[in-house]
PDB file of N, CA and C in Angstrom:
ATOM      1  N   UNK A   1      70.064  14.502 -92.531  1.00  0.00           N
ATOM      2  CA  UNK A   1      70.119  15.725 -91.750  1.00  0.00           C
ATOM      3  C   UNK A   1      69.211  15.648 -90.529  1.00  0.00           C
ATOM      4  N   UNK A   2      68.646  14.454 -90.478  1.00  0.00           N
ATOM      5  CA  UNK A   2      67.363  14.184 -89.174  1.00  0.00           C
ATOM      6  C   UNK A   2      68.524  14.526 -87.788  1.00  0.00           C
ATOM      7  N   UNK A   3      67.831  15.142 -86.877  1.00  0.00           N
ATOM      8  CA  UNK A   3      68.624  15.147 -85.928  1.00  0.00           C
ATOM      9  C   UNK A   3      70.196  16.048 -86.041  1.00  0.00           C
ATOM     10  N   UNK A   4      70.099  16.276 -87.292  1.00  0.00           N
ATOM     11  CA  UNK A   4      71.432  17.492 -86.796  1.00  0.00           C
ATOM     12  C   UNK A   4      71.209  18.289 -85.849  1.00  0.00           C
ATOM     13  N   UNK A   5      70.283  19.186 -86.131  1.00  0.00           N
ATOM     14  CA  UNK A   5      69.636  20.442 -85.148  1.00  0.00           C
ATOM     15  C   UNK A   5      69.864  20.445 -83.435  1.00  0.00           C
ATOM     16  N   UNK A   6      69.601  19.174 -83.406  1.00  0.00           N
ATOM     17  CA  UNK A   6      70.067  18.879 -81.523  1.00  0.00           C
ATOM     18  C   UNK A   6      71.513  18.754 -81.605  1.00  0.00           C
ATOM     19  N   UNK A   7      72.093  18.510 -82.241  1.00  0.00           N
ATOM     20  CA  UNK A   7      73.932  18.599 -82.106  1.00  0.00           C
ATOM     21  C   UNK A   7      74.332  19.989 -82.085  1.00  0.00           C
ATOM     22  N   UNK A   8      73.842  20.733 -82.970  1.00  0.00           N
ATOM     23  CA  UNK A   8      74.084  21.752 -83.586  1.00  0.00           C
ATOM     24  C   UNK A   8      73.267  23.202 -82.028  1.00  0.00           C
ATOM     25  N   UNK A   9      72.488  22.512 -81.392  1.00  0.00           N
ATOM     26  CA  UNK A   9      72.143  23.363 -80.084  1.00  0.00           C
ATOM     27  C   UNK A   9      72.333  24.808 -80.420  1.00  0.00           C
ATOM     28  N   UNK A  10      71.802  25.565 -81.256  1.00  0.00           N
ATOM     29  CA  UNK A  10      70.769  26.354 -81.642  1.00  0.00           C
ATOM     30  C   UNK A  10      72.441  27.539 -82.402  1.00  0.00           C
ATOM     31  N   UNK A  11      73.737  26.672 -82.459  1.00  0.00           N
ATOM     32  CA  UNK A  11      74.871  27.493 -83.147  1.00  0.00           C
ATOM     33  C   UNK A  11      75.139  27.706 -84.311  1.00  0.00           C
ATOM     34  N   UNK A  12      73.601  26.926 -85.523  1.00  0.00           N
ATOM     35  CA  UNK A  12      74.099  27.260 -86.987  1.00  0.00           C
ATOM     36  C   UNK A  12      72.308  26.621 -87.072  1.00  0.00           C
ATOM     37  N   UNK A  13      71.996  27.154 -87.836  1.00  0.00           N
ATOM     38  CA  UNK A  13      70.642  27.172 -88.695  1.00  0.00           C
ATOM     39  C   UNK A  13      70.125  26.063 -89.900  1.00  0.00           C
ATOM     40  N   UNK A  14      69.526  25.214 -89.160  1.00  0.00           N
ATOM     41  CA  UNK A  14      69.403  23.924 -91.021  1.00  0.00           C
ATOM     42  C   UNK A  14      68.166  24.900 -91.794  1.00  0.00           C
ATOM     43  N   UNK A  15      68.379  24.714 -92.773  1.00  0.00           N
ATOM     44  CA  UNK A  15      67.572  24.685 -93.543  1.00  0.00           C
ATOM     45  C   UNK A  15      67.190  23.952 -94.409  1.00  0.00           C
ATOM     46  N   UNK A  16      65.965  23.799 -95.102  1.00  0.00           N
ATOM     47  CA  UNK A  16      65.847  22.368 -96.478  1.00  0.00           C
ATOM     48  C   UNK A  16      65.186  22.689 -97.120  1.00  0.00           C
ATOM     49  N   UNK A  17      65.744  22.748 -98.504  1.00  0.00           N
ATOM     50  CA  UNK A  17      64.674  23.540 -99.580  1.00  0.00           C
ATOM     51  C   UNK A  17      64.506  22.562-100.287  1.00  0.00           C
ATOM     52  N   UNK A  18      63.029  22.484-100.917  1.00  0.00           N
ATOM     53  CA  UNK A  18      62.445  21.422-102.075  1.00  0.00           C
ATOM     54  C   UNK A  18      63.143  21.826-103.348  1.00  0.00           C
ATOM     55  N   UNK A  19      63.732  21.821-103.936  1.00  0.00           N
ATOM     56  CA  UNK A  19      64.386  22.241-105.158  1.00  0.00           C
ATOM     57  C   UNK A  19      63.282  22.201-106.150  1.00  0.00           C
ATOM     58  N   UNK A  20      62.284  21.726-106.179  1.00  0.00           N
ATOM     59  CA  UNK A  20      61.023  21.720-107.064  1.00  0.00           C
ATOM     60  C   UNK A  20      60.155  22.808-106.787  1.00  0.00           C
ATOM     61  N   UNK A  21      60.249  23.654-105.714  1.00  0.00           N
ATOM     62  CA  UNK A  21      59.356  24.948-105.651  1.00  0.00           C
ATOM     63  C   UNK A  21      60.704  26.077-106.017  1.00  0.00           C
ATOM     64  N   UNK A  22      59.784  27.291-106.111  1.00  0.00           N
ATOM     65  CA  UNK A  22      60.420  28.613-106.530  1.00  0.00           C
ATOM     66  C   UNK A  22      61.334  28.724-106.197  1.00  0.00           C
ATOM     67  N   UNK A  23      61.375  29.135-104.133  1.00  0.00           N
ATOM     68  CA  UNK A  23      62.715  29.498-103.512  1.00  0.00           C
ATOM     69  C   UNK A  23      63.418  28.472-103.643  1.00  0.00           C
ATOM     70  N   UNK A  24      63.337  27.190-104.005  1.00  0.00           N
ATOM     71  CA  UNK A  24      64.148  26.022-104.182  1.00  0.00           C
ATOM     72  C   UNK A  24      65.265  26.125-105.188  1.00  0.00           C
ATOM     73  N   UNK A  25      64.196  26.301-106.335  1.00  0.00           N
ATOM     74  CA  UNK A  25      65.060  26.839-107.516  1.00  0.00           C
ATOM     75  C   UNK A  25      65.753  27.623-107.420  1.00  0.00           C
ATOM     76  N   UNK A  26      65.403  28.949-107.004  1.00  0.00           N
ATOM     77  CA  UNK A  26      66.098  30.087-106.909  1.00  0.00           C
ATOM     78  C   UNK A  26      67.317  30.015-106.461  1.00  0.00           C
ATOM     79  N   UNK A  27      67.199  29.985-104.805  1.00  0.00           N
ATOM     80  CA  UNK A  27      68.583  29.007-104.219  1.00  0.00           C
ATOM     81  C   UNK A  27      69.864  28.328-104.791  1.00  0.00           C
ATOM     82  N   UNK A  28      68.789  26.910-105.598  1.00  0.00           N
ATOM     83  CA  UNK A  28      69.889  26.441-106.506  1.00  0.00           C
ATOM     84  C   UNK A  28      70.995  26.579-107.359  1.00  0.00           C
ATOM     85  N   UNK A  29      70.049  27.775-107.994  1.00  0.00           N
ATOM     86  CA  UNK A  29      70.881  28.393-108.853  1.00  0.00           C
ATOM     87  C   UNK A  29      72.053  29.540-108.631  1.00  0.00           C
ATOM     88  N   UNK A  30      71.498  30.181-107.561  1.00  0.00           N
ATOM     89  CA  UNK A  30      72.714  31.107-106.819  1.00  0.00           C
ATOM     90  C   UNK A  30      73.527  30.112-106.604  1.00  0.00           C
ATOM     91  N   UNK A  31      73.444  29.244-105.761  1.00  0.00           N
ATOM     92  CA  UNK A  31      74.421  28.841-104.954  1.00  0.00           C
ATOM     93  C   UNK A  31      75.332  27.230-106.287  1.00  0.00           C
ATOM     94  N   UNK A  32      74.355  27.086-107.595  1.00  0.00           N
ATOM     95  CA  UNK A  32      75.015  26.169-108.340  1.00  0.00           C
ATOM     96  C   UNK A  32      74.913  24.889-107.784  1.00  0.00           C
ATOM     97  N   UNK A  33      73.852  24.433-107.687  1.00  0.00           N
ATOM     98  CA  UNK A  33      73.513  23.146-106.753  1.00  0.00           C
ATOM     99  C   UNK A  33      72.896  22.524-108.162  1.00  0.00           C
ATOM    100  N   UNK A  34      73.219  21.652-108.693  1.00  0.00           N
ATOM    101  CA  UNK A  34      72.724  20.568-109.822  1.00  0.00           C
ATOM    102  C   UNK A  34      72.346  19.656-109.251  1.00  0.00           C
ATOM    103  N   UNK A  35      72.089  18.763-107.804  1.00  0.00           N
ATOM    104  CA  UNK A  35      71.928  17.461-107.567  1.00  0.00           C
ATOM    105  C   UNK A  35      71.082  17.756-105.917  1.00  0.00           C
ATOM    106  N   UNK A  36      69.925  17.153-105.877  1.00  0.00           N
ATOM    107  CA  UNK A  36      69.317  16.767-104.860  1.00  0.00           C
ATOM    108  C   UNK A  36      70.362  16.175-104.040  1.00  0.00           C
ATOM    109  N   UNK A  37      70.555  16.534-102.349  1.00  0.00           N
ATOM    110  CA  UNK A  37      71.239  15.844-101.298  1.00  0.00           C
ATOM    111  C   UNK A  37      72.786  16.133-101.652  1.00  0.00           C
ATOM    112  N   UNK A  38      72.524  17.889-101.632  1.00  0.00           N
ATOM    113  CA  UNK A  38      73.673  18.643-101.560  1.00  0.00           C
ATOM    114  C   UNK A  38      73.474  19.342-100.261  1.00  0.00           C
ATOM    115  N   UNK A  39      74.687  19.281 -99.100  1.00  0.00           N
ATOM    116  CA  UNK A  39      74.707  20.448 -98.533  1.00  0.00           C
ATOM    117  C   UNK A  39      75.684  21.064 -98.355  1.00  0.00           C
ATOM    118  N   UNK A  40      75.446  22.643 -98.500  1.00  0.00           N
ATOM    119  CA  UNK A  40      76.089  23.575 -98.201  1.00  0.00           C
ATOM    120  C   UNK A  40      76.065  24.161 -96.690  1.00  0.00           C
ATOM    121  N   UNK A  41      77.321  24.915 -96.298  1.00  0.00           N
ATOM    122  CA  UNK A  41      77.634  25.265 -95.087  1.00  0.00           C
ATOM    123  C   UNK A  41      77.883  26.555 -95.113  1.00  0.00           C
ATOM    124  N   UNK A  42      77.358  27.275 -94.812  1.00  0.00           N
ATOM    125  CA  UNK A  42      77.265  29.502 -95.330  1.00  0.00           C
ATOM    126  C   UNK A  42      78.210  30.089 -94.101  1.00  0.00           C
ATOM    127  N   UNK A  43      78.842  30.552 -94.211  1.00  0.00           N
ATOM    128  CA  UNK A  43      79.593  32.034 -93.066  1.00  0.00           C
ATOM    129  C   UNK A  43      78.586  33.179 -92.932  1.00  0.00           C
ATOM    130  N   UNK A  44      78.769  33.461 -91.857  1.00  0.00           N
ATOM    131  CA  UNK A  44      77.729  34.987 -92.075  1.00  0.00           C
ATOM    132  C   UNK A  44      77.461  35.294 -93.193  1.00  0.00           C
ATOM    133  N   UNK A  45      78.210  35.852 -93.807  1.00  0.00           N
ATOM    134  CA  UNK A  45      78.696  36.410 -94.935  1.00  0.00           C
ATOM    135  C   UNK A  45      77.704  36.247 -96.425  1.00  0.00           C
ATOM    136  N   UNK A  46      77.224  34.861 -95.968  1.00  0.00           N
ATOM    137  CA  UNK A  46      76.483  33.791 -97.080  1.00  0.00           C
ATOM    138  C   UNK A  46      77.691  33.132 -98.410  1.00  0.00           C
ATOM    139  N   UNK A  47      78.751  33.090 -97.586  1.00  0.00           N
ATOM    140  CA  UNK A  47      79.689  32.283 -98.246  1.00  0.00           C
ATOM    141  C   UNK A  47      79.712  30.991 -98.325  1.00  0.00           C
ATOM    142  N   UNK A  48      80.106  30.120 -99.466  1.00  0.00           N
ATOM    143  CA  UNK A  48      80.075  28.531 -99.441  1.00  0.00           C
ATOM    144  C   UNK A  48      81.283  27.940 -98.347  1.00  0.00           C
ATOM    145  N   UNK A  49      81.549  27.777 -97.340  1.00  0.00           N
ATOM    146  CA  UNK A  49      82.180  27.305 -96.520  1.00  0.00           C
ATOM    147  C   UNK A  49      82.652  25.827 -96.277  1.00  0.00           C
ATOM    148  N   UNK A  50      81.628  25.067 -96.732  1.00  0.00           N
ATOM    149  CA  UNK A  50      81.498  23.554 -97.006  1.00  0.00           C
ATOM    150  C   UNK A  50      80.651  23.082 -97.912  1.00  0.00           C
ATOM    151  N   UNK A  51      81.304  21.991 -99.141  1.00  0.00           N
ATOM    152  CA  UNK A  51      80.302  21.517 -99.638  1.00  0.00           C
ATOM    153  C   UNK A  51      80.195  20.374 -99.646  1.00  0.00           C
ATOM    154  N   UNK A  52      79.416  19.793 -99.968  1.00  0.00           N
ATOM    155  CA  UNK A  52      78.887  18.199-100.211  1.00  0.00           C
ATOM    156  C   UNK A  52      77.958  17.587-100.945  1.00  0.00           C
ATOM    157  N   UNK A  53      78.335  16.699-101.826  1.00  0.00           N
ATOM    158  CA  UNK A  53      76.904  16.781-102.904  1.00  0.00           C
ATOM    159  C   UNK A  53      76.817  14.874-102.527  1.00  0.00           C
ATOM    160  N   UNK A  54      75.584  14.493-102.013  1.00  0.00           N
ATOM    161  CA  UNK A  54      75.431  13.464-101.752  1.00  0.00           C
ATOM    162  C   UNK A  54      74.636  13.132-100.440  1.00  0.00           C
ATOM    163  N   UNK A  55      74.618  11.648 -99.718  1.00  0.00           N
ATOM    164  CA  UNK A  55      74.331  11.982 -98.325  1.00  0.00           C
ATOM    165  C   UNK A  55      75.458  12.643 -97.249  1.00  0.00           C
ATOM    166  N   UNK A  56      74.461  13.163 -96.880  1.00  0.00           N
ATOM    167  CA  UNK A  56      75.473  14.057 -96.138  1.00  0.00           C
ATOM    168  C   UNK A  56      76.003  13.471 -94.649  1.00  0.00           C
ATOM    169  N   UNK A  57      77.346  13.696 -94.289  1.00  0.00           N
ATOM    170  CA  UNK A  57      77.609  13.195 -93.436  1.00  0.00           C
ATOM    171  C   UNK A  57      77.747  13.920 -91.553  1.00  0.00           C
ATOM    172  N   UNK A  58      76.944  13.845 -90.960  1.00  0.00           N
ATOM    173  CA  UNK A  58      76.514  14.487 -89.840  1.00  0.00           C
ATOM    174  C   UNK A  58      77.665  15.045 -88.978  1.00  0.00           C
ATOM    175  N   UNK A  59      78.832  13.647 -88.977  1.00  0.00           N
ATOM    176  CA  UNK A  59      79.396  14.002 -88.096  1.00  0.00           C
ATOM    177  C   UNK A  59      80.498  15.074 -88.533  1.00  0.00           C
ATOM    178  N   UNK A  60      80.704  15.485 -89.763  1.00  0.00           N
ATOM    179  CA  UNK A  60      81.828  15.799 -90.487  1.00  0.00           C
ATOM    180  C   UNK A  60      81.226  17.107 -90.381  1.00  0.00           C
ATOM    181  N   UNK A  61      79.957  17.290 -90.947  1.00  0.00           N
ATOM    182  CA  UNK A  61      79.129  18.806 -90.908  1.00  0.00           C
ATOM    183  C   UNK A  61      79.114  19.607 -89.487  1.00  0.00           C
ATOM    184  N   UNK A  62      78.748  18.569 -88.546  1.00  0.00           N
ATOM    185  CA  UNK A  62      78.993  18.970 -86.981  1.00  0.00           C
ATOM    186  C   UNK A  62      80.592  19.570 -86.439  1.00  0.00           C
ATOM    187  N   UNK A  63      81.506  19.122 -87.078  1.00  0.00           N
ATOM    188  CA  UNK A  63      82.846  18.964 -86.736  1.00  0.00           C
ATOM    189  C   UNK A  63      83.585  20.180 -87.883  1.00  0.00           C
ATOM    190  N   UNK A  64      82.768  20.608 -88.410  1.00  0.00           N
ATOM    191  CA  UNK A  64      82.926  21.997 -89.673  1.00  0.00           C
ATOM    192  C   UNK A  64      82.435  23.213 -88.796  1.00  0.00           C
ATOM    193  N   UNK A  65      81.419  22.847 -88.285  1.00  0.00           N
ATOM    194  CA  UNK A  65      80.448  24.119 -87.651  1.00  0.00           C
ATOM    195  C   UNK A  65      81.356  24.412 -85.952  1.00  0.00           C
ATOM    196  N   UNK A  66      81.035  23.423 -85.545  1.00  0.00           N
ATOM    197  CA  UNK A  66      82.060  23.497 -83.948  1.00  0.00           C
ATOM    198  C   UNK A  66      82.980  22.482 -83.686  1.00  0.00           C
ATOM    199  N   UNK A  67      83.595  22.281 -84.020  1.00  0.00           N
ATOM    200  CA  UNK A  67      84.789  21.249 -84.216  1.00  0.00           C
ATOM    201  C   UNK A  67      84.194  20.357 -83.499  1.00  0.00           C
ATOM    202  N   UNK A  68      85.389  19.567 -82.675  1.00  0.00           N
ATOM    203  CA  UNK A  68      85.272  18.273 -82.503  1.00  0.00           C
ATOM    204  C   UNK A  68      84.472  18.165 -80.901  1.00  0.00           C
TER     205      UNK A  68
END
């Protein structure tokens, strides 16, 4: 996720939670995240929009948020 943020030019929000602290946990569990180097992609709304459980792939996440 290094360097998404400059692609992304200030149109969707990263965030990165330690899954080993509180809000980490917490998170997890709303959203059903079992595996470190998951990301999710939210709508306003805080809907799951995209998922991915693994490394994540930049250009695919970029191309979800503002297309191509």
């Amino acid at each position: 996720m290094n360097g998404i943020e400059k692609k992304l030019d200030g149109k969707a929000e990263v965030i990165r939670l330690n899954l080993l602290q509180p809000l980490g946990k917490e998170i997890a569990k709303r959203f059903e995240v079992t595996s470190a180097a998951t990301t999710l992609l939210l709508d306003a709304d805080g809907k799951v929009v995209y998922r991915h459980t693994g490394m994540p792939d930049r250009k695919k996440i970029v191309e979800e948020l503002i297309g191509n």
